[in-house]
N, C-alpha and C. Protein backbone atom coordinates (compact mmCIF):
# COMPACT_ATOMS: atom_id res chain seq x y z
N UNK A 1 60.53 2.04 -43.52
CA UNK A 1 59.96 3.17 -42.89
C UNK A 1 58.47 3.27 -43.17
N UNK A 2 58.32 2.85 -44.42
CA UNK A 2 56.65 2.88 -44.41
C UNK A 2 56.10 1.82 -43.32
N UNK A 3 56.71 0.70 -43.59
CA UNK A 3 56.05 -0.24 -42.97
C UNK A 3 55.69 0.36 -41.17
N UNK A 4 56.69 1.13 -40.87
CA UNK A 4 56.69 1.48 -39.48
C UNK A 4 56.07 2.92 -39.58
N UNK A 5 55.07 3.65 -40.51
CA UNK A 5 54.34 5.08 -40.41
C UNK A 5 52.97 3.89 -40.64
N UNK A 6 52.98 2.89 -41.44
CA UNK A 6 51.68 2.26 -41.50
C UNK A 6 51.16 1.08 -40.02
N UNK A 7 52.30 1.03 -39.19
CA UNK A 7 52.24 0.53 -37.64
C UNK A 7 51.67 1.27 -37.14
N UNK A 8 52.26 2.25 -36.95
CA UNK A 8 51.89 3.16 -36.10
C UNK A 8 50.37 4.02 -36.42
N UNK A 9 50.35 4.37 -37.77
CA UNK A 9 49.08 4.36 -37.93
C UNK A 9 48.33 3.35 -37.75
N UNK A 10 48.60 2.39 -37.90
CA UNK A 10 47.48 1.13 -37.28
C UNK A 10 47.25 1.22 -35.73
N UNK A 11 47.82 1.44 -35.02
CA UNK A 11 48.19 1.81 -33.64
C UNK A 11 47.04 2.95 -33.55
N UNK A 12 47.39 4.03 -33.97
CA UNK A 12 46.96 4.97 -33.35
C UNK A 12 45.46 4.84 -34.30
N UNK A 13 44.78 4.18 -35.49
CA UNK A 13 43.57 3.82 -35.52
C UNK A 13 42.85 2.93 -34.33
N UNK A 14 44.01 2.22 -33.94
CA UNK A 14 43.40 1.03 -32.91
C UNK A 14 43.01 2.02 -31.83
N UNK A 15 43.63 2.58 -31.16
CA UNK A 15 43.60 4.03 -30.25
C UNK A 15 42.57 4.14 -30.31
N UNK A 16 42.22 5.50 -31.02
CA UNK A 16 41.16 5.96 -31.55
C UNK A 16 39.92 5.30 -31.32
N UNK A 17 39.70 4.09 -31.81
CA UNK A 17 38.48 3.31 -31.82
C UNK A 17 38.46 2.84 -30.37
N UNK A 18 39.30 2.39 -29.63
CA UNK A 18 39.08 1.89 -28.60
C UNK A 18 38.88 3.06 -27.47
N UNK A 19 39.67 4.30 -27.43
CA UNK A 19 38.94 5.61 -26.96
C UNK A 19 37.59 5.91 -27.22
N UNK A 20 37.16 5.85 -27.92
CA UNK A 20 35.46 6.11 -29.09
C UNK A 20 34.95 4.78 -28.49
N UNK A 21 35.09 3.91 -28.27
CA UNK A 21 33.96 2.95 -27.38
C UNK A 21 34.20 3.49 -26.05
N UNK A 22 34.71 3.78 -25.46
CA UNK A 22 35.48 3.92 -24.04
C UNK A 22 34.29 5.07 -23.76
N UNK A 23 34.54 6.20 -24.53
CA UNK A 23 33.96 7.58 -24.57
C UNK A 23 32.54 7.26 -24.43
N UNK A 24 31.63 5.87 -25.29
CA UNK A 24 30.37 5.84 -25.67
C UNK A 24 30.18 5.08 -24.63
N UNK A 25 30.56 4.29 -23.56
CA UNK A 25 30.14 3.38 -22.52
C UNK A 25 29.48 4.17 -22.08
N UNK A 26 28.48 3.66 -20.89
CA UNK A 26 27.26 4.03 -19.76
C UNK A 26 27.39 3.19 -18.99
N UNK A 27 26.71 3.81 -17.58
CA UNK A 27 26.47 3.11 -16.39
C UNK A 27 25.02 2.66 -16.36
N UNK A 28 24.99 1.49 -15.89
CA UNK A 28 23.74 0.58 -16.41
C UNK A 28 23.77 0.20 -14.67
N UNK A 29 22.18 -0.56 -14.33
CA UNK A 29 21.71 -1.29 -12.93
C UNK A 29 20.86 -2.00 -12.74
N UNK A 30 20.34 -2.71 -12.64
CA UNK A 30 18.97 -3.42 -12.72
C UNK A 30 18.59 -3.64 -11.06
N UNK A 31 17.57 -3.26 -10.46
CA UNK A 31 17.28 -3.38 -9.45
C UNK A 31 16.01 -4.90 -9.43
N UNK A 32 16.25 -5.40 -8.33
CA UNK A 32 15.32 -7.10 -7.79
C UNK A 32 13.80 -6.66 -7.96
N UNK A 33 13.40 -7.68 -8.55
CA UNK A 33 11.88 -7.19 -8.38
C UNK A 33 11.04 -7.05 -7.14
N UNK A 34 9.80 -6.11 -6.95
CA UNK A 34 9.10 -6.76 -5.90
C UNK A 34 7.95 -6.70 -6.70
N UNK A 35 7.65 -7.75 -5.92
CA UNK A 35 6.63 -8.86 -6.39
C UNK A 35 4.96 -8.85 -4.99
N UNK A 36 4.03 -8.30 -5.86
CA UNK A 36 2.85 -8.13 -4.56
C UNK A 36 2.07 -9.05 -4.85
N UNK A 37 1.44 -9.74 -3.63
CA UNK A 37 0.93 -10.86 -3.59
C UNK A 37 -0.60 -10.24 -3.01
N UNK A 38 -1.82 -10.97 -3.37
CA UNK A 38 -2.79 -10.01 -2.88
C UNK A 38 -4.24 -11.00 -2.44
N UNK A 39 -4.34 -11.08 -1.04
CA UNK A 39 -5.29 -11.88 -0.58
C UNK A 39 -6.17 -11.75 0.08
N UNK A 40 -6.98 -12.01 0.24
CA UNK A 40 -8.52 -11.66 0.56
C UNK A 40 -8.22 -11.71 2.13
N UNK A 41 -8.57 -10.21 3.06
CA UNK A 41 -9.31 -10.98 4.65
C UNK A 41 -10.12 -11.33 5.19
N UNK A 42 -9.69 -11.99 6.62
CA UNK A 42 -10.93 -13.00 6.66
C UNK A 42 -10.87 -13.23 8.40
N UNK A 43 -12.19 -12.95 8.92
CA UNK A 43 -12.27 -13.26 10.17
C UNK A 43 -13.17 -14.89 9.99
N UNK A 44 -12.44 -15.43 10.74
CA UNK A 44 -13.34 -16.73 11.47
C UNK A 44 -13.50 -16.66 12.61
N UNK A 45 -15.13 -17.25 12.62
CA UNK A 45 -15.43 -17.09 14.03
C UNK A 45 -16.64 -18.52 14.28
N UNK A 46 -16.49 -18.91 15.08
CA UNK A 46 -17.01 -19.97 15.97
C UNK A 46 -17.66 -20.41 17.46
N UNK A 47 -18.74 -20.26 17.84
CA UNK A 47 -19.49 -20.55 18.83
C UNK A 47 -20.04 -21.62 19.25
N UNK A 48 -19.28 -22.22 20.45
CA UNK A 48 -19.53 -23.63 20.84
C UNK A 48 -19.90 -23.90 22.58
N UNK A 49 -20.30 -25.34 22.86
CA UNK A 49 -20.48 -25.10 24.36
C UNK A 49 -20.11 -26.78 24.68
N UNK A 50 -19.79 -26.71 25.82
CA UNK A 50 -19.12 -28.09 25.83
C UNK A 50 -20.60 -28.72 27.10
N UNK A 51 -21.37 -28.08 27.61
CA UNK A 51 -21.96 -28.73 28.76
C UNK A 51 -23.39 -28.99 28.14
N UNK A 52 -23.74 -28.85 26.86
CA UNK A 52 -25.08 -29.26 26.49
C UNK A 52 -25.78 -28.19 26.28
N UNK A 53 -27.52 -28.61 26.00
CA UNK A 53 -28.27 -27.50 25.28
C UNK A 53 -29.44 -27.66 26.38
N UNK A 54 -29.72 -28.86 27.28
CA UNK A 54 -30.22 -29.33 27.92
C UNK A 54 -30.11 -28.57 29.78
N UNK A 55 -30.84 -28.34 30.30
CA UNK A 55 -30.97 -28.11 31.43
C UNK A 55 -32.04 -28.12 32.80
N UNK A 56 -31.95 -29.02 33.61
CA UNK A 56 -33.11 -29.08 34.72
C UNK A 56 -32.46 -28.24 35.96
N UNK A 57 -33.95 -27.17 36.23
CA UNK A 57 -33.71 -25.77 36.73
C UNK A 57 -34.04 -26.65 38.29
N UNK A 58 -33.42 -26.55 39.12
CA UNK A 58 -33.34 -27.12 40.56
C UNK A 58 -32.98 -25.68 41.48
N UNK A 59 -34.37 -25.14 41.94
CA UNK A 59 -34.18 -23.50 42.92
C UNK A 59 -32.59 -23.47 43.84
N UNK A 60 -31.94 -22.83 43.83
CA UNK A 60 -30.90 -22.39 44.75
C UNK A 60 -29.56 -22.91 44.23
N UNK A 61 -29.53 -23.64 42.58
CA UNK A 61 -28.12 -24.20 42.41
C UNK A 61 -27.87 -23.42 41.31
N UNK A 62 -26.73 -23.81 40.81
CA UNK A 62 -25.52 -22.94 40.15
C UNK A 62 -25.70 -24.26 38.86
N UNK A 63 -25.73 -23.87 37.66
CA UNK A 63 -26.04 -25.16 36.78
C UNK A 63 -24.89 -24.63 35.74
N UNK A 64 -23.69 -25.64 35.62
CA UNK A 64 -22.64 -25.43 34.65
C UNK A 64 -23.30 -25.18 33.04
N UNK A 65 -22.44 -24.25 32.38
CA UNK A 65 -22.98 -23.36 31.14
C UNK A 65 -21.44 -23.01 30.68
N UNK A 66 -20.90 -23.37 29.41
CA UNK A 66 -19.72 -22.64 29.18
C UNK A 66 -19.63 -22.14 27.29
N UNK A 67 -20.83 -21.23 26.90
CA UNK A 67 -20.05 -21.19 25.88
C UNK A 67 -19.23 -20.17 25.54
N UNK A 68 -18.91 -20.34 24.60
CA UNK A 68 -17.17 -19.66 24.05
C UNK A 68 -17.60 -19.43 22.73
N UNK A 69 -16.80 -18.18 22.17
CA UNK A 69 -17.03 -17.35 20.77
C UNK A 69 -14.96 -17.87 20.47
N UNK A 70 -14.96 -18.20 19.34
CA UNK A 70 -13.67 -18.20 19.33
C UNK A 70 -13.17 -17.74 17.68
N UNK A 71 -12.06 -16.73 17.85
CA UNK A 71 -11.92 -16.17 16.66
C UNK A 71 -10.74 -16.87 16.29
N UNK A 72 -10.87 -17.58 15.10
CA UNK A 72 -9.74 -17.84 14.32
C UNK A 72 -8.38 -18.06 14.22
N UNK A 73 -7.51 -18.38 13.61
CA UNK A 73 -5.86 -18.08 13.55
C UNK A 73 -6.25 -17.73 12.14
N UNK A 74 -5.55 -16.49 12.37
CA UNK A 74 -4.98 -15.69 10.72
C UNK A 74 -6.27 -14.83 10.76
N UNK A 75 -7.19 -14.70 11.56
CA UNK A 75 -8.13 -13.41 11.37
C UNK A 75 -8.11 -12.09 11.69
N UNK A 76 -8.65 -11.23 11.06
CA UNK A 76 -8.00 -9.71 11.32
C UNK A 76 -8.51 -9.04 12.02
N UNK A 77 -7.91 -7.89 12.66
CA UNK A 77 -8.46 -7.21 13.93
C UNK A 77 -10.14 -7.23 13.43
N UNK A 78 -10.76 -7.72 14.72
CA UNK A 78 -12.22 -7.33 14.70
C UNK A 78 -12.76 -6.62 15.45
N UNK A 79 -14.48 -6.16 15.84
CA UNK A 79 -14.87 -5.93 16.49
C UNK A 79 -15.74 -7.63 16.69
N UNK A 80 -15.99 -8.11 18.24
CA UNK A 80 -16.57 -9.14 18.40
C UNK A 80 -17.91 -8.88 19.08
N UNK A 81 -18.53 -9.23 18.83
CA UNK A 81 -19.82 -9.31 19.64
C UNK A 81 -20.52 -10.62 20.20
N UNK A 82 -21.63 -10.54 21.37
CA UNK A 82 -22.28 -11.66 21.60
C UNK A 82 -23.42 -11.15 22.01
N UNK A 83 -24.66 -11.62 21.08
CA UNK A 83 -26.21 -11.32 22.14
C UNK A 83 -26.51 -12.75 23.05
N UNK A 84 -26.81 -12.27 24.04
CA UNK A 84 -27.44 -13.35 25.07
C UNK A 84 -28.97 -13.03 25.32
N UNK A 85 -29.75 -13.61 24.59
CA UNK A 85 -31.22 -13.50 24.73
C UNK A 85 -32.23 -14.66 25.36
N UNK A 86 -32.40 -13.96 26.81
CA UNK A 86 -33.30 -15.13 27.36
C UNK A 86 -34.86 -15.14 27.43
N UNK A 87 -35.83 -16.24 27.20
CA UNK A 87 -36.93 -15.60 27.34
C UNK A 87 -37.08 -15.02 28.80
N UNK A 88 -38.57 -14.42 28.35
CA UNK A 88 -38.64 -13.24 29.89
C UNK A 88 -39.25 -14.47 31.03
N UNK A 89 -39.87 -15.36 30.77
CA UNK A 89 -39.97 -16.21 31.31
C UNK A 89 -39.03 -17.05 32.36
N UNK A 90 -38.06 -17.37 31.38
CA UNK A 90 -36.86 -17.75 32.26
C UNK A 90 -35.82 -16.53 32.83
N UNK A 91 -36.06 -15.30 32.30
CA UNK A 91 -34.91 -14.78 33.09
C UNK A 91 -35.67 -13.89 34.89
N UNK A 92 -36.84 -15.00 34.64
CA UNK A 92 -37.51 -14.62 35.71
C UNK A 92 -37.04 -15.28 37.41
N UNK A 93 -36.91 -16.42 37.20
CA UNK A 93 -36.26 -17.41 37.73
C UNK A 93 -34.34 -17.61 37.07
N UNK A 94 -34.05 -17.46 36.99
CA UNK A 94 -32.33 -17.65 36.42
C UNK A 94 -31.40 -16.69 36.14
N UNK A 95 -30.53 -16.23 37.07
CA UNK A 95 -29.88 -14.90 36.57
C UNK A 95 -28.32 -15.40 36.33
N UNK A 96 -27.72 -14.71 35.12
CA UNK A 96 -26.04 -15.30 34.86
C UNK A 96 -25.65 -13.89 34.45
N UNK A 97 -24.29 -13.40 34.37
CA UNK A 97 -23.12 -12.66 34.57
C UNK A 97 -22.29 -12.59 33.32
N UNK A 98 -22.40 -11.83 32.37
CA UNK A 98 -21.46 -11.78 31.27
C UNK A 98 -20.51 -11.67 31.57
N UNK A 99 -19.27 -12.61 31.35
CA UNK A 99 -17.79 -12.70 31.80
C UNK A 99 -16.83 -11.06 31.59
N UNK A 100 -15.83 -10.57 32.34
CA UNK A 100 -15.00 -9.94 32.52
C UNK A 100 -14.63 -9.43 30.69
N UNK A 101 -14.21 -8.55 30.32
CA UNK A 101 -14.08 -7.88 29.40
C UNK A 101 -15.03 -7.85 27.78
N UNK A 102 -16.34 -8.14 28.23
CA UNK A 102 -17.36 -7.79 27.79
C UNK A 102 -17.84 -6.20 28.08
N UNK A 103 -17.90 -5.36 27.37
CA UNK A 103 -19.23 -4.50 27.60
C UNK A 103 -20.26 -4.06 26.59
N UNK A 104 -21.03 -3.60 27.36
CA UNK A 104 -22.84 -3.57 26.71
C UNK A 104 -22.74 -2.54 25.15
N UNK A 105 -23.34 -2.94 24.46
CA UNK A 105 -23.17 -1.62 23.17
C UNK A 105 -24.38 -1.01 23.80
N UNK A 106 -23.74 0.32 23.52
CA UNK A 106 -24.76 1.44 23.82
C UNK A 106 -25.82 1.08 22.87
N UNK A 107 -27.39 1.83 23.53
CA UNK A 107 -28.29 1.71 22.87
C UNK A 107 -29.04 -0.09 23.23
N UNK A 108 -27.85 -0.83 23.48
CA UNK A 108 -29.11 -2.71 23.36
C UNK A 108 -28.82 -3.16 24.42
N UNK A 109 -29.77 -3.91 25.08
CA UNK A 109 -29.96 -4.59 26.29
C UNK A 109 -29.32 -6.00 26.32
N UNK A 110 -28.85 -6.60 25.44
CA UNK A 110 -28.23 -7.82 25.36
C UNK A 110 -27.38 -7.90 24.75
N UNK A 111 -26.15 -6.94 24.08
CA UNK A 111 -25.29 -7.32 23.12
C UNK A 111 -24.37 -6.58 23.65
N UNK A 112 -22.79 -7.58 23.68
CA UNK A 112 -21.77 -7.13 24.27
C UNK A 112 -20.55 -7.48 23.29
N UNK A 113 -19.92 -6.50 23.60
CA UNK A 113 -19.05 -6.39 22.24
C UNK A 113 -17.31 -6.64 23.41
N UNK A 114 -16.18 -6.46 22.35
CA UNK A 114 -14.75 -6.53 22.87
C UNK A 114 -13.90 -6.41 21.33
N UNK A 115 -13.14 -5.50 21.78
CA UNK A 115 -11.99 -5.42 20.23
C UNK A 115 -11.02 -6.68 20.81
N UNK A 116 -11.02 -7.24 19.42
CA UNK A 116 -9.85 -8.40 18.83
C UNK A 116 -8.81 -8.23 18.31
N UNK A 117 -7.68 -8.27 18.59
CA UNK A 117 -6.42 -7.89 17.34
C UNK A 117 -6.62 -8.80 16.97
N UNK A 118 -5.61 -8.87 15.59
CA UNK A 118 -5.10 -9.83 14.52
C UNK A 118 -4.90 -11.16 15.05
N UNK A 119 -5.42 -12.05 14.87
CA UNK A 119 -5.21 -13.36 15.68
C UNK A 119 -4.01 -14.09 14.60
N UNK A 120 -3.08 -14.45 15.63
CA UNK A 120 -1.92 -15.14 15.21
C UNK A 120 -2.23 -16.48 15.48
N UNK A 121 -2.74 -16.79 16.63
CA UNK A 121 -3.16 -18.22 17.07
C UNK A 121 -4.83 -17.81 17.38
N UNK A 122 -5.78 -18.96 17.25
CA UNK A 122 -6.93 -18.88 18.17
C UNK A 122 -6.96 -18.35 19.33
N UNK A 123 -7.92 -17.77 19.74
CA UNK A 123 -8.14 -17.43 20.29
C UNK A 123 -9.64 -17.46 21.02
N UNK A 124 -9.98 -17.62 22.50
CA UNK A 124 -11.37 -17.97 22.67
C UNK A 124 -11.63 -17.23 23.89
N UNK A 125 -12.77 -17.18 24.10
CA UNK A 125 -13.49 -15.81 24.80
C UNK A 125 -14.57 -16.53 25.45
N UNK A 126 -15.26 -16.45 26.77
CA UNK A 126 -15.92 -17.21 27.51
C UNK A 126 -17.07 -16.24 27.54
N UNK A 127 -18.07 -16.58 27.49
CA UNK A 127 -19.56 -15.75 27.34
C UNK A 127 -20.04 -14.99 29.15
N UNK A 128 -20.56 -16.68 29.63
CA UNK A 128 -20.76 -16.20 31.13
C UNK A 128 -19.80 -16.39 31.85
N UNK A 129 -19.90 -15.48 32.91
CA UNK A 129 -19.04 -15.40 34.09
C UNK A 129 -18.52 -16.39 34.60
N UNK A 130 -18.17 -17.71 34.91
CA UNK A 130 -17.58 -18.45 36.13
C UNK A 130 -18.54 -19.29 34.96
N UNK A 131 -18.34 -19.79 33.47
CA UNK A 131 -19.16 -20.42 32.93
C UNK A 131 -20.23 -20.78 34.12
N UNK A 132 -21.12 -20.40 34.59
CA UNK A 132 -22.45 -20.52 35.09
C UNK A 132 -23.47 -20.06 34.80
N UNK A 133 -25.10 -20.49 35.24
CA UNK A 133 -25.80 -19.46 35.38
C UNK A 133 -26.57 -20.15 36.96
N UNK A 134 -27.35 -19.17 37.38
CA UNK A 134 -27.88 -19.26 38.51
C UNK A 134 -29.65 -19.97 38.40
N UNK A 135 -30.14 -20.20 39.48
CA UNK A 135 -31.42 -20.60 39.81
C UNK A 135 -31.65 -19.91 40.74
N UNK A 136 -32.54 -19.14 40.46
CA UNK A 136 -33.26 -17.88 42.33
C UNK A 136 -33.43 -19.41 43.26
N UNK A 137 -32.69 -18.88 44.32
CA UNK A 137 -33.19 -19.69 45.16
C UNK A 137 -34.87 -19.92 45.82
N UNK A 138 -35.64 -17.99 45.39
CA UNK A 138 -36.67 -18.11 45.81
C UNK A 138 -37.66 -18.54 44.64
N UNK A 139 -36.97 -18.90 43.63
CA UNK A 139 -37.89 -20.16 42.78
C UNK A 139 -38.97 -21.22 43.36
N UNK A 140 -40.13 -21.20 42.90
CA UNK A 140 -40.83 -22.11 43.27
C UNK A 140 -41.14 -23.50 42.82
N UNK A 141 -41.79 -24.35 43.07
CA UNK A 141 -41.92 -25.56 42.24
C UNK A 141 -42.99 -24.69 41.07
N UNK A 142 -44.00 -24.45 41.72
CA UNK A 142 -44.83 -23.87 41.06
C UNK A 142 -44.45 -22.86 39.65
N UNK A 143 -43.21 -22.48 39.70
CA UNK A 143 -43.01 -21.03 39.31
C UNK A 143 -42.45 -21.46 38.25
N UNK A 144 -41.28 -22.63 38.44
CA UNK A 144 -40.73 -23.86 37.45
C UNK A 144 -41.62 -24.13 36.43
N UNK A 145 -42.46 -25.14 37.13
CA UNK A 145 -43.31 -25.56 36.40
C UNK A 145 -44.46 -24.87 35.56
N UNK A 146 -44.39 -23.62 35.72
CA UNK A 146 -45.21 -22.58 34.77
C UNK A 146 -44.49 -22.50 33.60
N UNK A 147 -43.32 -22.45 33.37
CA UNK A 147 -42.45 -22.15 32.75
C UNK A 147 -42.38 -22.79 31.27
N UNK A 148 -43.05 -24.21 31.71
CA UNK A 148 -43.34 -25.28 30.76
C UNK A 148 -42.02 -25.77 30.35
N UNK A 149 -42.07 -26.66 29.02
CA UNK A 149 -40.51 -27.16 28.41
C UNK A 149 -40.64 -26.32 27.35
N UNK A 150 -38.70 -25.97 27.01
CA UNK A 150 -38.53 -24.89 25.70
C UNK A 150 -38.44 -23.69 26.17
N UNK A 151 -38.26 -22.82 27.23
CA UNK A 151 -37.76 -21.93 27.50
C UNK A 151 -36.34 -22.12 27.02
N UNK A 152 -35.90 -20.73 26.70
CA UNK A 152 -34.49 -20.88 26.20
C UNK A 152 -33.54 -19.88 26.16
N UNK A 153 -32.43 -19.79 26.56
CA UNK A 153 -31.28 -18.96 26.05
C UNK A 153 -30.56 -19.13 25.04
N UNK A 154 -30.68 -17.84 24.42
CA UNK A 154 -29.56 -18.21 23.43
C UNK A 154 -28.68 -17.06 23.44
N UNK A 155 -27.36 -17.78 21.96
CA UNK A 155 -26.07 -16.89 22.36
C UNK A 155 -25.75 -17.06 20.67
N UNK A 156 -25.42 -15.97 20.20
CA UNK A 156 -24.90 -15.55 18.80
C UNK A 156 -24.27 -14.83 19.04
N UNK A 157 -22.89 -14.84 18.03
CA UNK A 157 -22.14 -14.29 18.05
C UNK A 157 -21.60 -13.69 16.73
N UNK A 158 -21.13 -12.50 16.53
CA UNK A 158 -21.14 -11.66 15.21
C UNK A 158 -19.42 -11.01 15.06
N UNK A 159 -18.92 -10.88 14.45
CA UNK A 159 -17.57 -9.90 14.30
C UNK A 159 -17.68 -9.31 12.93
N UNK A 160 -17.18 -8.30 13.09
CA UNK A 160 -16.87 -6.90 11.93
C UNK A 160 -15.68 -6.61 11.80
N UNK A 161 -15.08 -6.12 11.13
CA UNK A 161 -13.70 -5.74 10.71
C UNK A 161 -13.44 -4.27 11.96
N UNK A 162 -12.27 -3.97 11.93
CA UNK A 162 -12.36 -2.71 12.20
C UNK A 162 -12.16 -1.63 12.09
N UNK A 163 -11.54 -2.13 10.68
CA UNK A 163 -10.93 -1.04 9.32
C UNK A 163 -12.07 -0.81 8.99
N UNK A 164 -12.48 0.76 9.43
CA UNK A 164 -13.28 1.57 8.44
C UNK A 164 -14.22 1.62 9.65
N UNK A 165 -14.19 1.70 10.78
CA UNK A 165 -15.28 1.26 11.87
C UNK A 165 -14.73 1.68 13.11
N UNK A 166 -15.26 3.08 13.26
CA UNK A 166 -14.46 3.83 14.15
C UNK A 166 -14.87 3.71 15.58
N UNK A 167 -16.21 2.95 15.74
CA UNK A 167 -16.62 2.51 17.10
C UNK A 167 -17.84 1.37 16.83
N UNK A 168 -17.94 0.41 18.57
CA UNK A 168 -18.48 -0.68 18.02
C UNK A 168 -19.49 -0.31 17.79
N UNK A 169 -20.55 0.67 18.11
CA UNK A 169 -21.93 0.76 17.47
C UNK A 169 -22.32 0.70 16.22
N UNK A 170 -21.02 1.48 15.67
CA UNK A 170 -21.05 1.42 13.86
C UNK A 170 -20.68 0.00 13.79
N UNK A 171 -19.72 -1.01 14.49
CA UNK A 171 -20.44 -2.22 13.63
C UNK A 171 -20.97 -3.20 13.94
N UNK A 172 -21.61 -2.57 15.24
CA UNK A 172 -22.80 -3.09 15.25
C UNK A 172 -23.91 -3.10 14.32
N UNK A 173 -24.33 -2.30 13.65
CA UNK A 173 -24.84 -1.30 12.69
C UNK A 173 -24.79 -2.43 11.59
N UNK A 174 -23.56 -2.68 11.43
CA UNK A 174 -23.41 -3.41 9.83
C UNK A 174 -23.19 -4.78 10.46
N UNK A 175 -23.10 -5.63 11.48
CA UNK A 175 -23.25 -7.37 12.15
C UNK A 175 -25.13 -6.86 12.58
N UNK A 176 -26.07 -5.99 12.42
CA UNK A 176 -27.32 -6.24 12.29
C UNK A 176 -27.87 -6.70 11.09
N UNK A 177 -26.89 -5.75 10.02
CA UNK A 177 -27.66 -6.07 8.33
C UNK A 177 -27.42 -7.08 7.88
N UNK A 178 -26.39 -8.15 8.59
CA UNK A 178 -25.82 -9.37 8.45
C UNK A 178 -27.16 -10.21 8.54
N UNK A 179 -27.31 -10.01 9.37
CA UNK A 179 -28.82 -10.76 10.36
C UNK A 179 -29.92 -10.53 9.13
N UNK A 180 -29.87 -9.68 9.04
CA UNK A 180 -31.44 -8.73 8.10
C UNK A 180 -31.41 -9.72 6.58
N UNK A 181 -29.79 -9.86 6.23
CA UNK A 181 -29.90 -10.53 5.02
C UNK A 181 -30.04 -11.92 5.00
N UNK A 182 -29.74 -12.53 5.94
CA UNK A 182 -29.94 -14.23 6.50
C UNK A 182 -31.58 -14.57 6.08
C-alpha cells in the first residue's frame, strides 16, 4: 500500500509539474524580414545626329537634319528640354520646325521642353520637324555667300527630375545653373 500512495504521489507530482509548464507556455511568431535596398537616380540622356555637322545651303531645297535627344532605359520621370540656337545670320536664309510635342518655355525664344515618364526602355525624341530644315527659296547667291563658312546651329539638350519641380520653368531654372557651373 505504500508502494501504491508513493505511485500515485509520483503521478500526481508528475501532474503537477507538467500542468506548471503547460500553465507557463506562450505564444511566440517571428515575422520575414524586409530588407530595403537603396539606389541612387539617374536620368541619361544623349544627343546625336545621323546626317552630319556639315551642310551646303542650295536656295529653294529641303537639306536632311535629324537630331534626336534620347533618354535612357531605367531613367526617371524628367522634365526634357532642347535649345536650338541659330546664328542670326543663318536664320536669315534657313527656316526649320520644332517637331510635334515640343513646346516653347515661357519667357525663351529657343528652348523647348516635354515631360518624360520613367523610361523602361529608351526612348528617343526627334528635334526638327520632318528631320529637315529649309533654304528660302528667295536666297541669293549673294546672300549665301555673305554668310561666309561657320555659320551654325546648334542643339543641346538638358533634363531635370520632376520630383520637386512643379513646372518646366522651375527646371528650367535649375538645367540653366547646370550650364553656369560647366
Amino acid at each position: 500500500m505504500k508502494k501504491r500512495i508513493m505511485l500515485i504521489g509520483s503521478m500526481m507530482l508528475a501532474l503537477t509539474i507538467f500542468a506548471a509548464g503547460v500553465t507557463y507556455a506562450f505564444l511566440a511568431s517571428k515575422s520575414r524580414p524586409v530588407v530595403n535596398t537603396f539606389v541612387a537616380g539617374k536620368i541619361q540622356l544623349s544627343l546625336t545626329e545621323s546626317t552630319g555637322s556639315r551642310y551646303i545651303l542650295v536656295p529653294g531645297t529641303d537639306v536632311p537634319k535629324d537630331p534626336r535627344v534620347t533618354v535612357g532605359k531605367g531613367s526617371e520621370e524628367c522634365w526634357l528640354f532642347v535649345r536650338v540656337v541659330g546664328d542670326s545670320a543663318l536664320d536669315s536664309v534657313v527656316t526649320y520646325a520644332v517637331d510635334d510635342g515640343w513646346t516653347l518655355v515661357d519667357g525663351e525664344e529657343d528652348v523647348y521642353w516635354r515631360k518624360v515618364s520613367a523610361v523602361t526602355e529608351e526612348k528617343s525624341y526627334a528635334i526638327l520637324k520632318n528631320d529637315r530644315f529649309s533654304v528660302e527659296s528667295t536666297a541669293t547667291e549673294e546672300m549665301l555667300l555673305s554668310l561666309g563658312n561657320g555659320q551654325k546651329l546648334t542643339f543641346r539638350a538638358y533634363a531635370v527630375q520632376t520630383e520637386g519641380m512643379s513646372a518646366p520653368e522651375m527646371a528650367w531654372q535649375k538645367a540653366q545653373s547646370m550650364e553656369e557651373e560647366a
